[in-house]
Structures are given as structure tokens and as C-alpha cells.
N, C-alpha and C. Protein backbone atom coordinates (compact mmCIF):
# COMPACT_ATOMS: atom_id res chain seq x y z
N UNK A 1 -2.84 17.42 -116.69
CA UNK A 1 -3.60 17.09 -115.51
C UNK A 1 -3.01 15.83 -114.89
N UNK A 2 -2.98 15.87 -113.42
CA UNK A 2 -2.47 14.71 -112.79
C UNK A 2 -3.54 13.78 -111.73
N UNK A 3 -3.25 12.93 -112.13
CA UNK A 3 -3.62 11.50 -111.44
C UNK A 3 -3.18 11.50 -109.98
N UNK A 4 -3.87 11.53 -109.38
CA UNK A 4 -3.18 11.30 -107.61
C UNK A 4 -4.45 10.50 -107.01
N UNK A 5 -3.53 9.26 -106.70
CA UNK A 5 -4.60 8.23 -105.81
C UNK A 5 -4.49 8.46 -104.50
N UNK A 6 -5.38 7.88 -103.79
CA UNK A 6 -5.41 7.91 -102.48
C UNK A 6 -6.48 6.69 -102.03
N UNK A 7 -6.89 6.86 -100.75
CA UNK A 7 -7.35 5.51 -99.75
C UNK A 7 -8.49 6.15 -98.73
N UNK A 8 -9.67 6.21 -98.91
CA UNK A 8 -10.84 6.60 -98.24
C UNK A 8 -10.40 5.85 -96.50
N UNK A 9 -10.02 6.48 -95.84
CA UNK A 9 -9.35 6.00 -94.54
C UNK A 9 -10.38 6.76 -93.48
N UNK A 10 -11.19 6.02 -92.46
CA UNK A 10 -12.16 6.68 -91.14
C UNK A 10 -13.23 7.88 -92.39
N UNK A 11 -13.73 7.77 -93.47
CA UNK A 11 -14.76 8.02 -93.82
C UNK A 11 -13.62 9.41 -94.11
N UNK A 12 -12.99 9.70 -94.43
CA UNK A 12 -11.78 10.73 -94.82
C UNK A 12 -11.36 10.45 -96.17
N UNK A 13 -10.89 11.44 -97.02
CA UNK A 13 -10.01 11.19 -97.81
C UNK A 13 -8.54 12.44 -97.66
N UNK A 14 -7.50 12.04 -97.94
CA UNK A 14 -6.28 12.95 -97.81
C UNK A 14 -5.64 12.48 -98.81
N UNK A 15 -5.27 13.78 -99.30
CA UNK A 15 -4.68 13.65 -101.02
C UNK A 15 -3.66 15.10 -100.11
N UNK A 16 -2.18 14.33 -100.46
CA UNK A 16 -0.92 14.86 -100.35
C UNK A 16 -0.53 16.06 -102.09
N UNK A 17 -0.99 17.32 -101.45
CA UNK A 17 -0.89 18.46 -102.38
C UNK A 17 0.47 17.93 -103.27
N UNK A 18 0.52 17.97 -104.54
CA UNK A 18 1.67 18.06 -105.76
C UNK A 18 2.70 19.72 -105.23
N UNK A 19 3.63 19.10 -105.35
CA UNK A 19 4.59 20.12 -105.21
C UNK A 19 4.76 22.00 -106.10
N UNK A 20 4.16 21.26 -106.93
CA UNK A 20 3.97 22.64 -107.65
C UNK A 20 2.38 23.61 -107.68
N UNK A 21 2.00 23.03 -106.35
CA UNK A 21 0.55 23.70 -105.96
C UNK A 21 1.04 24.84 -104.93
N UNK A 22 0.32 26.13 -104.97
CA UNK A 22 1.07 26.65 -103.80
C UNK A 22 -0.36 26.92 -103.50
N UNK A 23 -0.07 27.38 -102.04
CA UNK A 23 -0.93 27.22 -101.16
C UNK A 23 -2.55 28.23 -102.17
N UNK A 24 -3.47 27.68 -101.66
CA UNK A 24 -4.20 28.78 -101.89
C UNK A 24 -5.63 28.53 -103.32
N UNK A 25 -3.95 27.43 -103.81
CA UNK A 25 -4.31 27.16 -105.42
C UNK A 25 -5.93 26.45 -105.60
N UNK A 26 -6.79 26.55 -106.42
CA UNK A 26 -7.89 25.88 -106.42
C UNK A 26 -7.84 24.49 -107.16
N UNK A 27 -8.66 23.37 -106.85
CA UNK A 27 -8.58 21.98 -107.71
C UNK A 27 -9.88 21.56 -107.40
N UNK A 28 -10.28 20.74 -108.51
CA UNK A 28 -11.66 19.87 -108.49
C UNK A 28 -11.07 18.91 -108.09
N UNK A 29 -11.58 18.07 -107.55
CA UNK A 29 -11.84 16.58 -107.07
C UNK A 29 -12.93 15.93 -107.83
N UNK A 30 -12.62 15.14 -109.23
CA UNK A 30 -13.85 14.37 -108.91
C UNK A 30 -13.78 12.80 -108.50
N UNK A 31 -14.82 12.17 -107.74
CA UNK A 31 -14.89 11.29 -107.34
C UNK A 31 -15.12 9.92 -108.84
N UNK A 32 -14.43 8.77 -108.79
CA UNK A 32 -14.25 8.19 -109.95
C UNK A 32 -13.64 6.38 -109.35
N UNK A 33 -14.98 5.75 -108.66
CA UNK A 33 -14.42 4.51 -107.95
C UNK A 33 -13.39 4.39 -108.47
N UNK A 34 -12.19 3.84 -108.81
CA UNK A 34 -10.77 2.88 -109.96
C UNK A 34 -11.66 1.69 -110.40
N UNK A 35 -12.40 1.22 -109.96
CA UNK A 35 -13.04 0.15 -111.00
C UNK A 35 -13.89 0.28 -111.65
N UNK A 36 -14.37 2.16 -112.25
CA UNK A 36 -15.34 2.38 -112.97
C UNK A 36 -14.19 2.75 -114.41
N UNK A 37 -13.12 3.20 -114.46
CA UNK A 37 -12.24 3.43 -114.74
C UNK A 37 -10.93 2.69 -115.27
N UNK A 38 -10.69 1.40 -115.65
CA UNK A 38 -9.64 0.75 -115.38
C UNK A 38 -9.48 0.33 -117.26
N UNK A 39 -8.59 0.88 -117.11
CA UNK A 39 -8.06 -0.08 -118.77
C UNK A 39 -7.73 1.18 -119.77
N UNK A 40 -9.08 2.03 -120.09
CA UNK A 40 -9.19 3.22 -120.97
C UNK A 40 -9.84 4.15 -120.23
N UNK A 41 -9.69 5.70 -120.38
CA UNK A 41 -10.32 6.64 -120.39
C UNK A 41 -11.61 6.69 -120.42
N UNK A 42 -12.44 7.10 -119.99
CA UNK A 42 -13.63 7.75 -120.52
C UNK A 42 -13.96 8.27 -121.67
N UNK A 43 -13.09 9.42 -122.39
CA UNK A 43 -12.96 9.92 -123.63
C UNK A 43 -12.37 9.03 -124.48
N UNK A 44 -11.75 7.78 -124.18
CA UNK A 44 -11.57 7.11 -125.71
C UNK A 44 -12.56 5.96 -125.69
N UNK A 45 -13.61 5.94 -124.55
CA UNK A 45 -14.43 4.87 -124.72
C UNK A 45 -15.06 5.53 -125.85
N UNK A 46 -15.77 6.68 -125.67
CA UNK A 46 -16.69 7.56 -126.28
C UNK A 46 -16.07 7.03 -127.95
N UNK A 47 -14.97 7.46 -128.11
CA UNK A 47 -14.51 7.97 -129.13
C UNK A 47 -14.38 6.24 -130.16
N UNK A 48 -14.24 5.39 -129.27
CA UNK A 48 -13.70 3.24 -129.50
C UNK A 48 -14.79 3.15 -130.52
N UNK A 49 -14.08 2.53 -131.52
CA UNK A 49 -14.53 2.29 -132.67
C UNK A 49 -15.16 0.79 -132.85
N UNK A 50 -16.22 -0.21 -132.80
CA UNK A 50 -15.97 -1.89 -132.63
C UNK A 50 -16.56 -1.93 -134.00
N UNK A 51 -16.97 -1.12 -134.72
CA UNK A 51 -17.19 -1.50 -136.36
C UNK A 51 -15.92 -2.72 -136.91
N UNK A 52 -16.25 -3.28 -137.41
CA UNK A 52 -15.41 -4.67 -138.58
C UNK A 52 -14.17 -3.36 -139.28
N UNK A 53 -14.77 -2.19 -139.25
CA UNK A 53 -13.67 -1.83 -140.05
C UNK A 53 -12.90 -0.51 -139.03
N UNK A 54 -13.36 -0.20 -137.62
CA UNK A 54 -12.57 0.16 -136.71
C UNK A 54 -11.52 -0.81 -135.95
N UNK A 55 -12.17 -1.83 -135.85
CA UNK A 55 -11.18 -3.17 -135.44
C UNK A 55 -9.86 -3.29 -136.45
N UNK A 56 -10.27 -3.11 -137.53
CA UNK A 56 -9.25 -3.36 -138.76
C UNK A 56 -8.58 -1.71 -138.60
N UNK A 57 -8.51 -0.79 -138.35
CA UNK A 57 -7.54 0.15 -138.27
C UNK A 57 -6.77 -0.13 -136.74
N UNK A 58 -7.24 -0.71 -136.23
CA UNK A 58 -6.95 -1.30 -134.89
C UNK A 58 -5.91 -1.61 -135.46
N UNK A 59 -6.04 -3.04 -135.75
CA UNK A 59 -5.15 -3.91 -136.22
C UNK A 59 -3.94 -4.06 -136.84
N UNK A 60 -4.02 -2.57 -138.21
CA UNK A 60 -3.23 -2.22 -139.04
C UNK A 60 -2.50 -0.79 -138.07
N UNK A 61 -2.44 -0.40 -136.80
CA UNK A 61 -2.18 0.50 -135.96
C UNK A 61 -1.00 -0.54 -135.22
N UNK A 62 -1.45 -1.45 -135.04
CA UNK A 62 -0.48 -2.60 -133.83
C UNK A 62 0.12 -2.97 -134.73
N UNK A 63 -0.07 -3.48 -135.82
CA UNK A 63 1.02 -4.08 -136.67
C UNK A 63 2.55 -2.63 -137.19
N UNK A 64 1.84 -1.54 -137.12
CA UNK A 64 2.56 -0.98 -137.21
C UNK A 64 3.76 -0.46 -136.31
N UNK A 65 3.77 -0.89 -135.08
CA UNK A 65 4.58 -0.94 -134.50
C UNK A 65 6.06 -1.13 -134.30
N UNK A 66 7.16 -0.52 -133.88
CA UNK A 66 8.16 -1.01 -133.90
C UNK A 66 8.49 -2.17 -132.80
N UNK A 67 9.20 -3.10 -133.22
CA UNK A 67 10.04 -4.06 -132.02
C UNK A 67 10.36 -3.41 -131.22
N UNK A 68 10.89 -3.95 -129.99
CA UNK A 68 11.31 -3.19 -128.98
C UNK A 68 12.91 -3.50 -129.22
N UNK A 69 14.07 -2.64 -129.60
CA UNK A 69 15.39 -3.25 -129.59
C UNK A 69 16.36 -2.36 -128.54
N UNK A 70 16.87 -3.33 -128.04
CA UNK A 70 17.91 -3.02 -126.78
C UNK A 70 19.12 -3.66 -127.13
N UNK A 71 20.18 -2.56 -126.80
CA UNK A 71 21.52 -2.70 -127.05
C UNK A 71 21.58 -3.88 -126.00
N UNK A 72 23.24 -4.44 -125.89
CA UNK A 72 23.57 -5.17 -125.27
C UNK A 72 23.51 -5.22 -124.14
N UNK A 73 23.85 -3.46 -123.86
CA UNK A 73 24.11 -2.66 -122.63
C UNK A 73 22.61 -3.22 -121.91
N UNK A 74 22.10 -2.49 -122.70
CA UNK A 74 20.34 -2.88 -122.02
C UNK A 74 20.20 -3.89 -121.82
N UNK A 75 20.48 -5.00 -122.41
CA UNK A 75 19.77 -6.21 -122.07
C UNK A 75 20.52 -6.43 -120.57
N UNK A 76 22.25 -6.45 -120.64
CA UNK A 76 22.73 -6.97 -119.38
C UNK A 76 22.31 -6.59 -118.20
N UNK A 77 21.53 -5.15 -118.39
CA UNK A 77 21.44 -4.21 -117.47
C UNK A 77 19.60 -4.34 -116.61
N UNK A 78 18.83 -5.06 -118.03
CA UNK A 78 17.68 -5.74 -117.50
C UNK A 78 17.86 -6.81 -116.85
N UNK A 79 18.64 -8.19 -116.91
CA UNK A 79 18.90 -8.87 -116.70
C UNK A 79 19.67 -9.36 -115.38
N UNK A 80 20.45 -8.38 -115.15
CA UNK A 80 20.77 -8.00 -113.88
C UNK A 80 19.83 -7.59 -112.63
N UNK A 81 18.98 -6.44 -113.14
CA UNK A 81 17.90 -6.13 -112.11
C UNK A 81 17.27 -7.67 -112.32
N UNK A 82 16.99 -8.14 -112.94
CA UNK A 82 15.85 -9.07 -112.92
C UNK A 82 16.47 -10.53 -111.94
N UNK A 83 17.86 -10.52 -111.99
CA UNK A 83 18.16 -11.30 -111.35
C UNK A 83 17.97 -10.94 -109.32
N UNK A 84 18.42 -9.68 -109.52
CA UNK A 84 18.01 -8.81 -108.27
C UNK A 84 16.68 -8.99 -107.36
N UNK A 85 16.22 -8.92 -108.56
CA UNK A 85 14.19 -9.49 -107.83
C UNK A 85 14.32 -10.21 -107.74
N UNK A 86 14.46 -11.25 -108.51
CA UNK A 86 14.58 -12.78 -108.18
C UNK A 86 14.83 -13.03 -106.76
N UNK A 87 15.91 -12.74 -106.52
CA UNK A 87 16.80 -13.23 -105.51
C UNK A 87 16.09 -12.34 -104.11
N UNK A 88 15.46 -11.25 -104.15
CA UNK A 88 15.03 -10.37 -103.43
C UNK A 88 13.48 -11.40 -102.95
N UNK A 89 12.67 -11.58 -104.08
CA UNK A 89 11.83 -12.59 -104.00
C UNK A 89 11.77 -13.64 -103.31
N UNK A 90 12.80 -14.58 -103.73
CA UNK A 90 13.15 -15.82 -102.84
C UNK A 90 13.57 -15.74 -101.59
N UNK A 91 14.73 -14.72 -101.07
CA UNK A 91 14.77 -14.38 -100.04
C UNK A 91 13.42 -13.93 -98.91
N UNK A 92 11.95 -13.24 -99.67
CA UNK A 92 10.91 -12.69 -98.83
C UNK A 92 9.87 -13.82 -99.14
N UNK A 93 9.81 -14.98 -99.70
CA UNK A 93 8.83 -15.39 -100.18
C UNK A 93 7.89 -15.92 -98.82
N UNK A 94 8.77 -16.49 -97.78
CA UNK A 94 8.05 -17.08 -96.86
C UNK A 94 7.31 -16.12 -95.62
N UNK A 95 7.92 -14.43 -95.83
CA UNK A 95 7.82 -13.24 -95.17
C UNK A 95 6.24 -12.48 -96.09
N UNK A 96 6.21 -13.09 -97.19
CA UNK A 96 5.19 -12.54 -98.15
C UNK A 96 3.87 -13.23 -97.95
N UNK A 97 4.16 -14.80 -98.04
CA UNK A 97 3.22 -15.54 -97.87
C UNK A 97 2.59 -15.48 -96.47
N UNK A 98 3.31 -15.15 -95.53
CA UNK A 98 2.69 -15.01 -94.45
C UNK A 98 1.81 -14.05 -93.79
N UNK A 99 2.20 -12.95 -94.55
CA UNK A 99 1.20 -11.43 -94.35
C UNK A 99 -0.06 -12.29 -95.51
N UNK A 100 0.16 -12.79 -96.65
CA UNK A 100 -0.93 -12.96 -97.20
C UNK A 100 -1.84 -14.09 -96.72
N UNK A 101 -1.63 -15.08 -96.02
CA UNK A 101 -1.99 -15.95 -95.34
C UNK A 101 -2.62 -15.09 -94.03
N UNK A 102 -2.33 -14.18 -93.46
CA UNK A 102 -3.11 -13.63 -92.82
C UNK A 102 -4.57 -12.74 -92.85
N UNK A 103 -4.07 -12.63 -94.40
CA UNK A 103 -5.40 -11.51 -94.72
C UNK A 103 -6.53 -12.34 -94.53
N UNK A 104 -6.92 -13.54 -94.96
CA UNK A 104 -7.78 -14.70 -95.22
C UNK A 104 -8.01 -15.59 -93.16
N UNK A 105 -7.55 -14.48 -92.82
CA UNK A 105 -7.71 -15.43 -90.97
C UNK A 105 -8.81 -14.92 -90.62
């Protein structure tokens, strides 16, 4: 099942059909503010354990985790984009601040 957001625009909503819908196809809509929603599911609230000893399988779940390891390749290759934003950033910062300085007029 897919996630498709959209923007309640003139008391409207328009949700741009997924490509692999063909015409005709049926779908529910349900309505679900994003801030009733944000972080977890519905079904794993149900399911969220806060017992002393659900916390502790919690716990022993995250610890189990692997590191995250990146070849060299990767790192140069993060590091690069990241320099990219950067520089993309600094270049818009005074173009950014100014749309946001407007919202607040």
C-alpha cells in the first residue's frame, strides 16, 4: 500500500493517480490529519510495549544493531555531495531567508 500526500487547496483535494493505476481502478481514501499520525503507525501503537520489560527488549533490539560501515568510496562520495549543499546553501541563504522573512509580514 502507498502513501501519497497531498494539500487540501480551495476546499479540494487532488491526489495525482500512481502510475500503475489504470483508469477505472477503485481506491479508499482515508482521511488521516499528518499530525494524528507522525512518528509510528497506528498498528504498532496498538501493538508498543512500555512494560519495564518491553522497554528492555527495546533496548536489547537497538543494541543489536549493526554500525553503519562505508567504504572509502562512500565516504568520498558523501562528502562530496555534502560539500555540494553546503555551498548550494550559502550561495541561497540570503534568497531563503527572505521568502522566510516574508511568511511572518
Amino acid at each position: 500500500m502507498k502513501t501519497i500526500r497531498t494539500v487540501v487547496h480551495d476546499r479540494r483535494i487532488e491526489i495525482p493517480a500512481p502510475d500503475d493505476l489504470a483508469d477505472g481502478t477503485e481506491v479508499v481514501i482515508e482521511l488521516t490529519p499528518a499530525s494524528e499520525n507522525i512518528g509510528l503507525n497506528a498498528d504498532i501503537k496498538e501493538d508498543w510495549d512500555d512494560s519495564p520489560e518491553g522497554i528492555e527488549r527495546w533496548i536489547e533490539a537497538v543494541r543489536g544493531l549493526k554500525p553503519l560501515i562505508f567504504t572509502e568510496q562512500e565516504l568520498a562520495t558523501l562528502e562530496a555531495e555534502k560539500s555540494v549543499r553546503r555551498q548550494w546553501e550559502s550561495d541561497h541563504f540570503f534568497e531563503n531567508g527572505d521568502k522566510l522573512a516574508k511568511l511572518w509580514e
